[in-house]
N, C-alpha and C. Protein backbone atom coordinates (compact mmCIF):
# COMPACT_ATOMS: atom_id res chain seq x y z
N UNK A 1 192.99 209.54 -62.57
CA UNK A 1 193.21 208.12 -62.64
C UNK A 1 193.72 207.79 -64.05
N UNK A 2 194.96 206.85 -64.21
CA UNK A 2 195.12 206.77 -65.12
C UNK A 2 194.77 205.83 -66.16
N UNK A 3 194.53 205.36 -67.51
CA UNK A 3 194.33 204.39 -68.18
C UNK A 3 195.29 203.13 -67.71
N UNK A 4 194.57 201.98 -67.82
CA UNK A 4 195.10 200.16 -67.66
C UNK A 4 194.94 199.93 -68.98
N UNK A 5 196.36 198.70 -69.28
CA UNK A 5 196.49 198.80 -71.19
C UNK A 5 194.66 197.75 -71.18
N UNK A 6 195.18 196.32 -70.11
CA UNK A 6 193.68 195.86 -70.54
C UNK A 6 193.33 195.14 -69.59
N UNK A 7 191.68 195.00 -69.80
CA UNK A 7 191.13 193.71 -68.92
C UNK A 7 190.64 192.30 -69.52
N UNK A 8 190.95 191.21 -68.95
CA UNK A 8 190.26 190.17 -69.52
C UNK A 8 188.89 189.64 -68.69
N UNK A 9 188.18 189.89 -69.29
CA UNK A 9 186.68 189.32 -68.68
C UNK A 9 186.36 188.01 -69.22
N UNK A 10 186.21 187.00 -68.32
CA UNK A 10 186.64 185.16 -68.79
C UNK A 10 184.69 185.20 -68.00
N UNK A 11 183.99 185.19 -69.11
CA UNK A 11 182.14 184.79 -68.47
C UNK A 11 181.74 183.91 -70.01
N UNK A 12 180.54 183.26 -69.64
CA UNK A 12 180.49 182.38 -70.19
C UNK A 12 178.74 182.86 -70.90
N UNK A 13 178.06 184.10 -70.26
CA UNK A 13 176.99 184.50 -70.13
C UNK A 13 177.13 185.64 -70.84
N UNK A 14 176.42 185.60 -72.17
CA UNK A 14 176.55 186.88 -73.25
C UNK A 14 175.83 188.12 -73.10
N UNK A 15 175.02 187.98 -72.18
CA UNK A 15 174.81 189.45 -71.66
C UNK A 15 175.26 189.91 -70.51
N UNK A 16 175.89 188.96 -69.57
CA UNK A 16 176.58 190.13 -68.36
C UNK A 16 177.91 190.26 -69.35
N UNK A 17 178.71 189.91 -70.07
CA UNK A 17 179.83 189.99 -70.93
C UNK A 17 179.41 191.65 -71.89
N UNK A 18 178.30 191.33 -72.61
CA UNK A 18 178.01 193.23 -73.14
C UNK A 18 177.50 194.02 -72.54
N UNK A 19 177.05 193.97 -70.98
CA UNK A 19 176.78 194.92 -70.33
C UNK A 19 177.93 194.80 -69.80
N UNK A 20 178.82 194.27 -69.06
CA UNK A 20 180.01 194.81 -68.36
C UNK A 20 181.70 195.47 -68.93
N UNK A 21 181.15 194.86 -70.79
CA UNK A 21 182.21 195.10 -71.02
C UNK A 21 181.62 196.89 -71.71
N UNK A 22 180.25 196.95 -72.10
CA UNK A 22 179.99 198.18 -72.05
C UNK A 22 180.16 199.49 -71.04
N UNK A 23 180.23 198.97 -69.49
CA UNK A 23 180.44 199.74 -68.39
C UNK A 23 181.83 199.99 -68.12
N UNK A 24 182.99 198.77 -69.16
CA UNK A 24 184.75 199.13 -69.28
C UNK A 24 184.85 199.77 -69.60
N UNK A 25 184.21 199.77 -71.18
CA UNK A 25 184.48 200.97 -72.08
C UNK A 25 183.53 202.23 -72.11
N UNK A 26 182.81 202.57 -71.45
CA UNK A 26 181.94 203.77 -71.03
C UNK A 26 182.71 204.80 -70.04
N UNK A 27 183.64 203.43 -69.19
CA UNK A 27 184.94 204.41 -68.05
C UNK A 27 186.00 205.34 -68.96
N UNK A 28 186.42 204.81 -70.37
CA UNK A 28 187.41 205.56 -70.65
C UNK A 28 188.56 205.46 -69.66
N UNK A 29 188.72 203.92 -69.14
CA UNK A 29 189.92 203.70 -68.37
C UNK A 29 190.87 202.71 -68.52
N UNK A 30 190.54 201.64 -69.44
CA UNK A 30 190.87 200.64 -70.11
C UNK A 30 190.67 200.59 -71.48
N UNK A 31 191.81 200.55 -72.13
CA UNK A 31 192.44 200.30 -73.70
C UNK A 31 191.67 199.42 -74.12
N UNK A 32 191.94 198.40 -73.85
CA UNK A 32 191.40 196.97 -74.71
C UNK A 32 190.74 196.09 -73.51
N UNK A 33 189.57 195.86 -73.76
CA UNK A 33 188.97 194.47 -73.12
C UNK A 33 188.67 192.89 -73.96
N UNK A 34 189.71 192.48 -73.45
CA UNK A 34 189.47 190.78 -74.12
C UNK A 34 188.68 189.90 -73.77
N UNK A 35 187.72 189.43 -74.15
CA UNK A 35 187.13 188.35 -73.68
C UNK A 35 187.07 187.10 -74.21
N UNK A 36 187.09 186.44 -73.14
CA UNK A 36 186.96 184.80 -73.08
C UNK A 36 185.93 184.04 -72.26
N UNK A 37 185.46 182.91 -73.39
CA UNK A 37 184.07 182.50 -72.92
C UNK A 37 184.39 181.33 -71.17
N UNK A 38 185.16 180.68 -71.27
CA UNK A 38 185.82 179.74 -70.32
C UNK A 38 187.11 179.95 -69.67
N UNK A 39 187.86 179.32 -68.60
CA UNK A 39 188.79 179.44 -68.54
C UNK A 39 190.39 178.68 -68.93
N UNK A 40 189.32 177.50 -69.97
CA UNK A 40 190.32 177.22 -71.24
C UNK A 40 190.83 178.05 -72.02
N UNK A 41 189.92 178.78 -72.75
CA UNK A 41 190.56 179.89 -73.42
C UNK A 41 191.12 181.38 -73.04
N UNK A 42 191.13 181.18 -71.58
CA UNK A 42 191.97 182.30 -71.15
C UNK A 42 193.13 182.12 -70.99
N UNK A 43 193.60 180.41 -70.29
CA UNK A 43 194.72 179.91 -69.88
C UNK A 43 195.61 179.29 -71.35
N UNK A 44 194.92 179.05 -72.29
CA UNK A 44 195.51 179.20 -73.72
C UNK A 44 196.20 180.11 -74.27
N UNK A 45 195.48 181.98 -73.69
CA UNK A 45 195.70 182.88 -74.47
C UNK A 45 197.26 183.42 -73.36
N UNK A 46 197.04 182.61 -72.50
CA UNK A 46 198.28 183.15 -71.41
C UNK A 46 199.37 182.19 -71.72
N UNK A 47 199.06 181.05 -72.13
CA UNK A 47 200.51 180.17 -72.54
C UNK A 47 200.97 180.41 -74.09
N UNK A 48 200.01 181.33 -75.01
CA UNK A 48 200.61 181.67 -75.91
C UNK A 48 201.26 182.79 -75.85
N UNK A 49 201.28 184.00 -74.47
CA UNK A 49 201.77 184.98 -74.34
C UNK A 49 202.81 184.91 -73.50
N UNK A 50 203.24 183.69 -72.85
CA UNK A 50 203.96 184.20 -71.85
C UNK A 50 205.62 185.04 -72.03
N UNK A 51 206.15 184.78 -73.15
CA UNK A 51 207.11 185.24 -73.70
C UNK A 51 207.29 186.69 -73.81
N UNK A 52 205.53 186.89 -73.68
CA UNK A 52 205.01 188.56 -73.88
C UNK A 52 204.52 189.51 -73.17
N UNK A 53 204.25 189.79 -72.05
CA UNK A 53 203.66 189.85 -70.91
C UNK A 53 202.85 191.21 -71.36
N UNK A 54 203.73 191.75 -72.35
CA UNK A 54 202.57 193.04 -72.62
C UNK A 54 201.30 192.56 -73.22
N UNK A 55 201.68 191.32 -73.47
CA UNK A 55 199.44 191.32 -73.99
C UNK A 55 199.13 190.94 -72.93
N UNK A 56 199.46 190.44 -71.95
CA UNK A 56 198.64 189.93 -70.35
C UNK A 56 197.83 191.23 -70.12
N UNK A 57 196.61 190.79 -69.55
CA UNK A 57 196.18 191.54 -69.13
C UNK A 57 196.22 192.12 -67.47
N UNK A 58 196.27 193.68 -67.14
CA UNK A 58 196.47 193.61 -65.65
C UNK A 58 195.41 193.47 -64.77
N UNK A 59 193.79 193.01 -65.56
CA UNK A 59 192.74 192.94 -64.56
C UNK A 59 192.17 190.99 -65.29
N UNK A 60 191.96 190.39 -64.27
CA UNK A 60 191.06 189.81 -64.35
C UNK A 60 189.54 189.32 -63.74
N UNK A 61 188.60 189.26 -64.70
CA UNK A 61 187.46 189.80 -64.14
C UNK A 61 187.22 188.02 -64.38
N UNK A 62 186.55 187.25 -63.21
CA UNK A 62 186.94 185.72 -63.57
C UNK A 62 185.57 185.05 -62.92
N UNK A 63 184.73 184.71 -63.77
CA UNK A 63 183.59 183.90 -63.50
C UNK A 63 184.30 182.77 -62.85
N UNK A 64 183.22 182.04 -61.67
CA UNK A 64 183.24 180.81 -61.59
C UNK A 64 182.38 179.69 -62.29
N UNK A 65 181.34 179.85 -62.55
CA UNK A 65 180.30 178.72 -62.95
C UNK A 65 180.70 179.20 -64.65
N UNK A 66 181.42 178.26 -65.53
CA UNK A 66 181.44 178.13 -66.83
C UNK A 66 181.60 176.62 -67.43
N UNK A 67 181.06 176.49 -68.48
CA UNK A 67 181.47 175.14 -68.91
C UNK A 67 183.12 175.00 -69.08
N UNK A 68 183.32 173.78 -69.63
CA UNK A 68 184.66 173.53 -70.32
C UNK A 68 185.83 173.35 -69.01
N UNK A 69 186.38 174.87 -68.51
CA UNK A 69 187.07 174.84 -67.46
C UNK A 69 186.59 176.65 -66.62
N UNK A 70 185.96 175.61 -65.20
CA UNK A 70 185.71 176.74 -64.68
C UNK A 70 186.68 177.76 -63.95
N UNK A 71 186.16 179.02 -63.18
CA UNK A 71 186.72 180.00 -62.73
C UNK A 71 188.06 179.01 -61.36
N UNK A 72 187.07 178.19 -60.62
CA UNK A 72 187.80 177.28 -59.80
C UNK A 72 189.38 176.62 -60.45
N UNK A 73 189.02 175.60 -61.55
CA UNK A 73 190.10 175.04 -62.06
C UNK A 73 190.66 175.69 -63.20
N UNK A 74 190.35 177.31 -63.41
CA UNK A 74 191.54 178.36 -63.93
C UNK A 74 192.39 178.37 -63.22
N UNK A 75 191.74 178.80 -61.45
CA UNK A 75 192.92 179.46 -61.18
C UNK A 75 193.99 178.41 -60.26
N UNK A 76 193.54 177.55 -60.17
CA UNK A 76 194.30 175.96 -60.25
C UNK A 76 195.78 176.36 -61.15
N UNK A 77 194.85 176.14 -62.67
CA UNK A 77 196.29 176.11 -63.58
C UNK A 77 196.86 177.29 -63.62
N UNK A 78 196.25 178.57 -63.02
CA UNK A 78 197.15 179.74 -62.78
C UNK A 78 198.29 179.84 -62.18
N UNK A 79 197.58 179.23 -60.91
CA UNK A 79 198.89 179.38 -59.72
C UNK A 79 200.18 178.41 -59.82
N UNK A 80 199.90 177.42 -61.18
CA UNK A 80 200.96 176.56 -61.62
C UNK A 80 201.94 178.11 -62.75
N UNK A 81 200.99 178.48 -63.63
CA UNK A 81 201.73 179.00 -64.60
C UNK A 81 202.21 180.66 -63.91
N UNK A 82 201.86 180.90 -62.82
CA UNK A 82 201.98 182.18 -62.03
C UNK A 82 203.99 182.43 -61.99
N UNK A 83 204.50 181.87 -61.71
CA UNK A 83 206.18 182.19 -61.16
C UNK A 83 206.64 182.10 -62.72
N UNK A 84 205.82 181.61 -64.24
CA UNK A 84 206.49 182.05 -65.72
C UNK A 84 206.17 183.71 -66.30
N UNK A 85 205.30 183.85 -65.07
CA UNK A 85 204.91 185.53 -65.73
C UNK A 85 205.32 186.18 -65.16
N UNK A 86 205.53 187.22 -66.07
CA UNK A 86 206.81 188.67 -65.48
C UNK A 86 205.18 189.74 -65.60
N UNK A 87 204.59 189.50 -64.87
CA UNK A 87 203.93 190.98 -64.72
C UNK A 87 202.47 190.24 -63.88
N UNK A 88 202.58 191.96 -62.85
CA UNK A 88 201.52 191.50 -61.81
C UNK A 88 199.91 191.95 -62.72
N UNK A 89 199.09 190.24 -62.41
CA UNK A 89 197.61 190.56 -62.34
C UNK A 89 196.99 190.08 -61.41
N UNK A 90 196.01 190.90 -61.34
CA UNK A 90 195.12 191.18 -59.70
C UNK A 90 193.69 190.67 -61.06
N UNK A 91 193.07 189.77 -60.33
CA UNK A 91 191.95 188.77 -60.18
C UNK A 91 191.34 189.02 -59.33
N UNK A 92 189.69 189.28 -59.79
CA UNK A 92 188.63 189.28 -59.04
C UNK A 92 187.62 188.29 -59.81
N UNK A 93 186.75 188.06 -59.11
CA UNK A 93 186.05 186.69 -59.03
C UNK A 93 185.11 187.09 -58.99
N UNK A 94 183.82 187.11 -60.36
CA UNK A 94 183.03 187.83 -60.11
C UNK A 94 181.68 186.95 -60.56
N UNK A 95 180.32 186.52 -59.51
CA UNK A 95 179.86 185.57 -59.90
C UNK A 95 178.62 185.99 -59.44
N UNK A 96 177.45 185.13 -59.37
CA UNK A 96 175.95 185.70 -58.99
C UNK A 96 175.97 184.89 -57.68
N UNK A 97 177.22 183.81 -57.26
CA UNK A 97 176.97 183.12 -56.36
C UNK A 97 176.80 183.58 -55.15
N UNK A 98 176.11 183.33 -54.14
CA UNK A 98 175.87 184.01 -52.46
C UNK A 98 176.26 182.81 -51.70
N UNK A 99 176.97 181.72 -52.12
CA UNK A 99 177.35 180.88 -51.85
C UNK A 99 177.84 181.12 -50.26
N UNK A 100 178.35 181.30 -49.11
CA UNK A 100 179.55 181.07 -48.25
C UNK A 100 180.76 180.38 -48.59
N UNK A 101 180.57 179.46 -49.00
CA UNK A 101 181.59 178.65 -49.01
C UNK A 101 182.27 179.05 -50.35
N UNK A 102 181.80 179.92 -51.78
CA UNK A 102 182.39 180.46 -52.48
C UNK A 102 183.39 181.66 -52.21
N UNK A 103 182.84 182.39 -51.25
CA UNK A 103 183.34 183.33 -50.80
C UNK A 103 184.42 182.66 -49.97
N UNK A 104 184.42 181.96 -49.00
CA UNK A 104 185.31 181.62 -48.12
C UNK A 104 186.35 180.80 -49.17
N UNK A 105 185.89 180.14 -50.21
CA UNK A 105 187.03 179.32 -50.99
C UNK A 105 187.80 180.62 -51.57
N UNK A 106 187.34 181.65 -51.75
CA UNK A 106 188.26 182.95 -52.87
C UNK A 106 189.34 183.56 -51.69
N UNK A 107 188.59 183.55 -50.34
CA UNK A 107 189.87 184.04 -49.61
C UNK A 107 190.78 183.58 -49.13
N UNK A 108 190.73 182.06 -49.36
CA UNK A 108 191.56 181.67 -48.94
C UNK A 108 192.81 181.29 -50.34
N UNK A 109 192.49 182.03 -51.45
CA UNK A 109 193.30 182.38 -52.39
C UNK A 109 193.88 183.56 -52.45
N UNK A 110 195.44 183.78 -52.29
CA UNK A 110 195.63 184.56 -52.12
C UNK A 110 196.18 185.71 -53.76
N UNK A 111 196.07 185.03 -54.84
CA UNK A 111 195.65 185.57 -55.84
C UNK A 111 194.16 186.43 -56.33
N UNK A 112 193.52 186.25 -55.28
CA UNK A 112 192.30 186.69 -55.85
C UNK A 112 191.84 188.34 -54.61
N UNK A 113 191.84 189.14 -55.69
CA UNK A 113 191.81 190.40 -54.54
C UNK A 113 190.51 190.21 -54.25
N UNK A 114 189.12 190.35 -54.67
CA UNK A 114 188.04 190.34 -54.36
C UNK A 114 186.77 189.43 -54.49
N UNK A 115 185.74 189.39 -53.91
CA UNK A 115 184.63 188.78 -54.80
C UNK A 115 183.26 189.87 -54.97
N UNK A 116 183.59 189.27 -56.53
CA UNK A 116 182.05 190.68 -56.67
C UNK A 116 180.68 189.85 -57.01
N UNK A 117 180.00 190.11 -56.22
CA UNK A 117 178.51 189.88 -56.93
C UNK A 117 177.96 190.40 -58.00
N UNK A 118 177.56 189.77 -59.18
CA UNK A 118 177.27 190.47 -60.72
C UNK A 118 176.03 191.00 -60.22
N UNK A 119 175.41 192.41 -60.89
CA UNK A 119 176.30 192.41 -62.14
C UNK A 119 177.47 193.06 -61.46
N UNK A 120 178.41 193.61 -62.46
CA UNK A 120 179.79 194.21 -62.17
C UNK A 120 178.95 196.07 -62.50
N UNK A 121 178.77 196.73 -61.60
CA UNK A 121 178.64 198.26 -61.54
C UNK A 121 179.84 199.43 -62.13
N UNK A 122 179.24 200.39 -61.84
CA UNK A 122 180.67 201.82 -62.82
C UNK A 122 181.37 201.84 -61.37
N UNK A 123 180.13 201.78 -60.61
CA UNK A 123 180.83 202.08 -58.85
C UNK A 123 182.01 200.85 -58.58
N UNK A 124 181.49 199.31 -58.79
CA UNK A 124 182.76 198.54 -58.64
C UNK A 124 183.95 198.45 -59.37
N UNK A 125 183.19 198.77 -60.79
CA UNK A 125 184.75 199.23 -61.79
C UNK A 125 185.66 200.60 -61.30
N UNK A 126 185.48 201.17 -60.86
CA UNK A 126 186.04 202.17 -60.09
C UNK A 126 187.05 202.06 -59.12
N UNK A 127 186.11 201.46 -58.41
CA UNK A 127 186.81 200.84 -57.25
C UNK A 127 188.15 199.99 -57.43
N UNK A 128 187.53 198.87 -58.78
CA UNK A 128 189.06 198.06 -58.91
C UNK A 128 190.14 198.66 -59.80
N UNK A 129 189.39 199.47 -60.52
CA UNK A 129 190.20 200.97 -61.24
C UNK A 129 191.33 201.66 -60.21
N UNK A 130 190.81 201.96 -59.08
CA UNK A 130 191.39 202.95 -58.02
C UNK A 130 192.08 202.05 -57.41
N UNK A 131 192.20 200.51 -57.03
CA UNK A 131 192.99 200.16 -56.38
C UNK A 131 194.27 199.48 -57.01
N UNK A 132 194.11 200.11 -58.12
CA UNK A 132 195.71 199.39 -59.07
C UNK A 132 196.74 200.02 -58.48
């Protein structure tokens, strides 16, 4: 399997953020993991890149429940700023919610490959590892 340059993990919760970003970098499969506390400052760090697509990241790992701007109204302003980016990222949605209706709102996005229940495992990093 080969190395991904990076992932952005957008959580708002400082310990699933150093345990999961510890289980990125424990894979030895991802370069750089960026993190962002909201999805203000993810959708910031994407309108200052778009010119650049090599800092985009090709995973996003995307809480829903955050202050400021949640996982929901990220990917709102995503799918606006989606047709300025020259490079594919695959979004997963990764939350403690058991919601139904969370789950049923992610599939009916068709940006969003999965929903994971936290925490995020080596077994699910794998998995979204293997399906790039």
């Amino acid at each position: 399997m080969s190395k991904i340059k990076s992932i952005a993990l957008v959580d708002d919760d400082e310990i699933f953020v150093f345990l999961t970003k510890m289980t990125i970098e424990d894979s030895n499969l991802v370069e750089d993991v960026k993190v962002f506390r909201n999805g203000s400052e993810v959708l910031t760090f994407f309108n200052e890149n778009l010119n650049d697509p090599r800092q985009l990241p090709e995973v996003i790992l995307l809480d829903i429940f955050m202050p400021i701007m949640d996982g929901w109204q990220f990917l709102e302003e995503y799918l606006v700023l989606k047709p300025h980016i020259n490079k594919k990222i695959i979004i997963y949605l990764v939350s403690s919610s058991i919601s139904p209706q969370d789950h049923q709102k992610a599939k009916k996005i068709n940006e969003v490959a999965n929903f994971i229940i936290k925490p995020v495992t080596r077994k699910n990093l794998l998995e979204i590892l293997k399906n790039l």
